[in-house]
C-alpha atoms as a PDB file:
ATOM      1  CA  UNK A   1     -17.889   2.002   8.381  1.00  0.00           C
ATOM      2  CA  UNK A   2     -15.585   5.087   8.394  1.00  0.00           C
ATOM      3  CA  UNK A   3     -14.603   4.095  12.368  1.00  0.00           C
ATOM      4  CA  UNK A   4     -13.298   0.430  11.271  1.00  0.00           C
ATOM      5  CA  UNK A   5     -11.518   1.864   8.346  1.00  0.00           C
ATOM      6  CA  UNK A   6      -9.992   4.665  10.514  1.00  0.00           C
ATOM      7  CA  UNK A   7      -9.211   1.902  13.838  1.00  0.00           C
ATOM      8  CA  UNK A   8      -7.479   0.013  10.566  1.00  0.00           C
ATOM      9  CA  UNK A   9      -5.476   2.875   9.604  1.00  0.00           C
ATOM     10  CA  UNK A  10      -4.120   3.548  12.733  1.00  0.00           C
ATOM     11  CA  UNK A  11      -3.411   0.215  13.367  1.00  0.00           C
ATOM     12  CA  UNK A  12      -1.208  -0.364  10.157  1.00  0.00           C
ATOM     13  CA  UNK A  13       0.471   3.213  11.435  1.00  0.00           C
ATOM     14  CA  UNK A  14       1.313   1.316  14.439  1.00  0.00           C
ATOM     15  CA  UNK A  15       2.993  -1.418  13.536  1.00  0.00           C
ATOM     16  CA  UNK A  16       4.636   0.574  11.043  1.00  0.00           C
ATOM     17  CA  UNK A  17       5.780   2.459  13.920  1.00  0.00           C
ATOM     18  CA  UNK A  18       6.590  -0.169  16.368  1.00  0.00           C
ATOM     19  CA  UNK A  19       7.416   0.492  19.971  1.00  0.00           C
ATOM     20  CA  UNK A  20       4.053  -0.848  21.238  1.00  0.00           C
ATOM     21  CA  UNK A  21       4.669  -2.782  24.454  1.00  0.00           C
ATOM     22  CA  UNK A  22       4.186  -6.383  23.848  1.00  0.00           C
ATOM     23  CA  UNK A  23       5.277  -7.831  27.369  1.00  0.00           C
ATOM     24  CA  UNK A  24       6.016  -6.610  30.421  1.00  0.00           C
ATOM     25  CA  UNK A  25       7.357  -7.875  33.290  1.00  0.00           C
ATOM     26  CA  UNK A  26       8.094  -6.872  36.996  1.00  0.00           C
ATOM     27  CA  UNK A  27      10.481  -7.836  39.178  1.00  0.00           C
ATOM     28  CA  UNK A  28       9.740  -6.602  43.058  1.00  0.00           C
ATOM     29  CA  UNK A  29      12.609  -6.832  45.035  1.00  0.00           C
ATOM     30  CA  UNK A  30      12.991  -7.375  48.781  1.00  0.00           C
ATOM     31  CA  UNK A  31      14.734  -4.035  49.429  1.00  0.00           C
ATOM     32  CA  UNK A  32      11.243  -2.231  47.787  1.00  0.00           C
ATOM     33  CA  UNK A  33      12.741  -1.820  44.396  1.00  0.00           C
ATOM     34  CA  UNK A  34      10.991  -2.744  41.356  1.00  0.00           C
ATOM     35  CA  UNK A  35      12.879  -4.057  37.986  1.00  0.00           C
ATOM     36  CA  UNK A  36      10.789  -4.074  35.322  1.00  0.00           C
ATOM     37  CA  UNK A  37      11.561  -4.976  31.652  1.00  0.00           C
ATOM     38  CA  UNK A  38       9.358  -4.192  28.654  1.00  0.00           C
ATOM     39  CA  UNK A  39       9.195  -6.047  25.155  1.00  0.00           C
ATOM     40  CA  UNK A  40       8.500  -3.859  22.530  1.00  0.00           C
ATOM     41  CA  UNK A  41       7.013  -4.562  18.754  1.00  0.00           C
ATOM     42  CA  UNK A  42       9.749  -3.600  15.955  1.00  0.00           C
ATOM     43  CA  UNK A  43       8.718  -1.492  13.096  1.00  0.00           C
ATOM     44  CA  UNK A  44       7.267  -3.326  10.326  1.00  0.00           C
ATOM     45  CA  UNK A  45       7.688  -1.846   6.854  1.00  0.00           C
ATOM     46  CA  UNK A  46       5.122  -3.948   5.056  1.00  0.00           C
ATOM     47  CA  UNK A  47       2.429  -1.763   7.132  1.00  0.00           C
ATOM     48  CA  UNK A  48       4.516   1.394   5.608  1.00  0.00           C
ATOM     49  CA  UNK A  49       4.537  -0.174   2.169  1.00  0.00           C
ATOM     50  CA  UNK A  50       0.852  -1.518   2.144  1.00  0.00           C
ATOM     51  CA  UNK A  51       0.129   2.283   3.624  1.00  0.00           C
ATOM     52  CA  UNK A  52       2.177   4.079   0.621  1.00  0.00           C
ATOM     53  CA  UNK A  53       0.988   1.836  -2.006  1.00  0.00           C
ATOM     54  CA  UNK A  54      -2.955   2.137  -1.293  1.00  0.00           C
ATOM     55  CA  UNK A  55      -2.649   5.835  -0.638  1.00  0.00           C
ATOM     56  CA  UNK A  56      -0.404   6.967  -3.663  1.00  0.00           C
ATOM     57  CA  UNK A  57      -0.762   4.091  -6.510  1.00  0.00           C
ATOM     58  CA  UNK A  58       0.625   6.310  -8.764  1.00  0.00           C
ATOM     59  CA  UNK A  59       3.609   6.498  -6.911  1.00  0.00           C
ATOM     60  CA  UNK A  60       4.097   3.009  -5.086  1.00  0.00           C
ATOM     61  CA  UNK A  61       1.418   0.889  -6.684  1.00  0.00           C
ATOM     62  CA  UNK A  62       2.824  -2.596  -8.311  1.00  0.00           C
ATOM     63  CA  UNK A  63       3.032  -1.729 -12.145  1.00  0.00           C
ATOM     64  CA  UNK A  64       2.478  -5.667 -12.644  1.00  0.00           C
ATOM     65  CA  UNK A  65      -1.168  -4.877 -11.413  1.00  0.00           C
ATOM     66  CA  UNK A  66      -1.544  -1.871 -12.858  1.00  0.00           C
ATOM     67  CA  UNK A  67      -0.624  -2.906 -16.385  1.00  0.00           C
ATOM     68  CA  UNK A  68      -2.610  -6.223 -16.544  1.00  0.00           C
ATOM     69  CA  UNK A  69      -5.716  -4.030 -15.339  1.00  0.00           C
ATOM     70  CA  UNK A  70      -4.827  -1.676 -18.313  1.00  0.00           C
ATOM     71  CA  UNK A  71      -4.025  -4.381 -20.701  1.00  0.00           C
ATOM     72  CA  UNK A  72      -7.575  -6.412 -19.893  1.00  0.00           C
ATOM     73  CA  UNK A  73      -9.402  -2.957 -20.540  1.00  0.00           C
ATOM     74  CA  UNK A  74      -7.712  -1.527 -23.690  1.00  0.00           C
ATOM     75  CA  UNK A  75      -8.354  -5.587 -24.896  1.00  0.00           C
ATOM     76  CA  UNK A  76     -12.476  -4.647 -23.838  1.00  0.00           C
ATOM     77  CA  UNK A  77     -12.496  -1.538 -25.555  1.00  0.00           C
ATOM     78  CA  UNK A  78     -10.589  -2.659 -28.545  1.00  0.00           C
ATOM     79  CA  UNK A  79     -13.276  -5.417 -29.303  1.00  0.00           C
ATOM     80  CA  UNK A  80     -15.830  -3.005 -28.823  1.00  0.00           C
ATOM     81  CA  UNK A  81     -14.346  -0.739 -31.593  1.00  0.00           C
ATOM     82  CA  UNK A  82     -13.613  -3.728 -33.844  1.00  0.00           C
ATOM     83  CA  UNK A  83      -9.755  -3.387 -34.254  1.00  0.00           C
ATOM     84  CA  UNK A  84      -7.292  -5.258 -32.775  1.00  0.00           C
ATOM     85  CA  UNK A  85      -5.631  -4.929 -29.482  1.00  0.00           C
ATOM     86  CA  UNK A  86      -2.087  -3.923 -31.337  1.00  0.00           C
ATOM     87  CA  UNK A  87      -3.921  -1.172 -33.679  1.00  0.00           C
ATOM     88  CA  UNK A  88      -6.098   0.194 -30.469  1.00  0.00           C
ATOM     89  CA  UNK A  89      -2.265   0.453 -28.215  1.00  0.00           C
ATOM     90  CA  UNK A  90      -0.222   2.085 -30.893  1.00  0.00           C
ATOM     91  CA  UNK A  91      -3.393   4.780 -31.548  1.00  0.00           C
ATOM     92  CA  UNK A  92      -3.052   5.381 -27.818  1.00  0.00           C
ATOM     93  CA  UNK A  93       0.276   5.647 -27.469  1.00  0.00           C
ATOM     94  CA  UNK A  94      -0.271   7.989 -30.432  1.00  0.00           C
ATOM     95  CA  UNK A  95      -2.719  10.427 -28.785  1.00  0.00           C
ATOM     96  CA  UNK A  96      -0.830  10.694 -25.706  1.00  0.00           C
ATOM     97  CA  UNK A  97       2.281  11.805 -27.457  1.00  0.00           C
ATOM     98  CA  UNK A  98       0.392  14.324 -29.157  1.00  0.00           C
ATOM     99  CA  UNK A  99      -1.015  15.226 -25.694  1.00  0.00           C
ATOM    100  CA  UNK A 100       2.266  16.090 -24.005  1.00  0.00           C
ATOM    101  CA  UNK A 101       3.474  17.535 -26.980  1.00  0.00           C
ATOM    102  CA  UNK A 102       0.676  20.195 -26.646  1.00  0.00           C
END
């Protein structure tokens, strides 16, 4: 498992990259030259932002995601406690005032 997740890795590093060589062709000409031309991949920054946002989700993570997965748990816990979702959120926000405060 850990060699398919690293062979993933460094493919998503390499097409972040780009530069790999996607064609090439040669050209031999009659005086023993050789022409040959190379097309390479451009750098794709959805790899880079896929990489960034799975690897620091603090940082780069979709807050869209983030705050529906909060919102659906705080709603689980809240019914578990018996309060509403509104009473449950404001005593949250609460504590965590009073945490950085401290």
């Amino acid at each position: 498992m850990m060699m398919v997740q690293a062979e993933s890795l460094m493919r998503v590093k390499a097409a972040a990259r780009g530069g790999e060589v996607v064609q090439r062709t040669t050209v031999n000409k009659r005086d023993g030259t050789q022409i040959v031309t190379e097309v390479y991949t451009r750098p794709e920054w959805t790899a880079s932002a896929w990489y960034l946002e799975r690897k620091f989700p603090d940082l780069f993570a979709r807050r869209d995601r983030v705050d529906a997965t909060v919102r659906k748990e705080a709603e689980r816990v809240a019914k578990e406690l018996g309060v509403s979702i509104e009473e449950f959120l404001i005593e949250a926000q609460r504590a965590h005032e009073a945490r950085a405060k401290s």
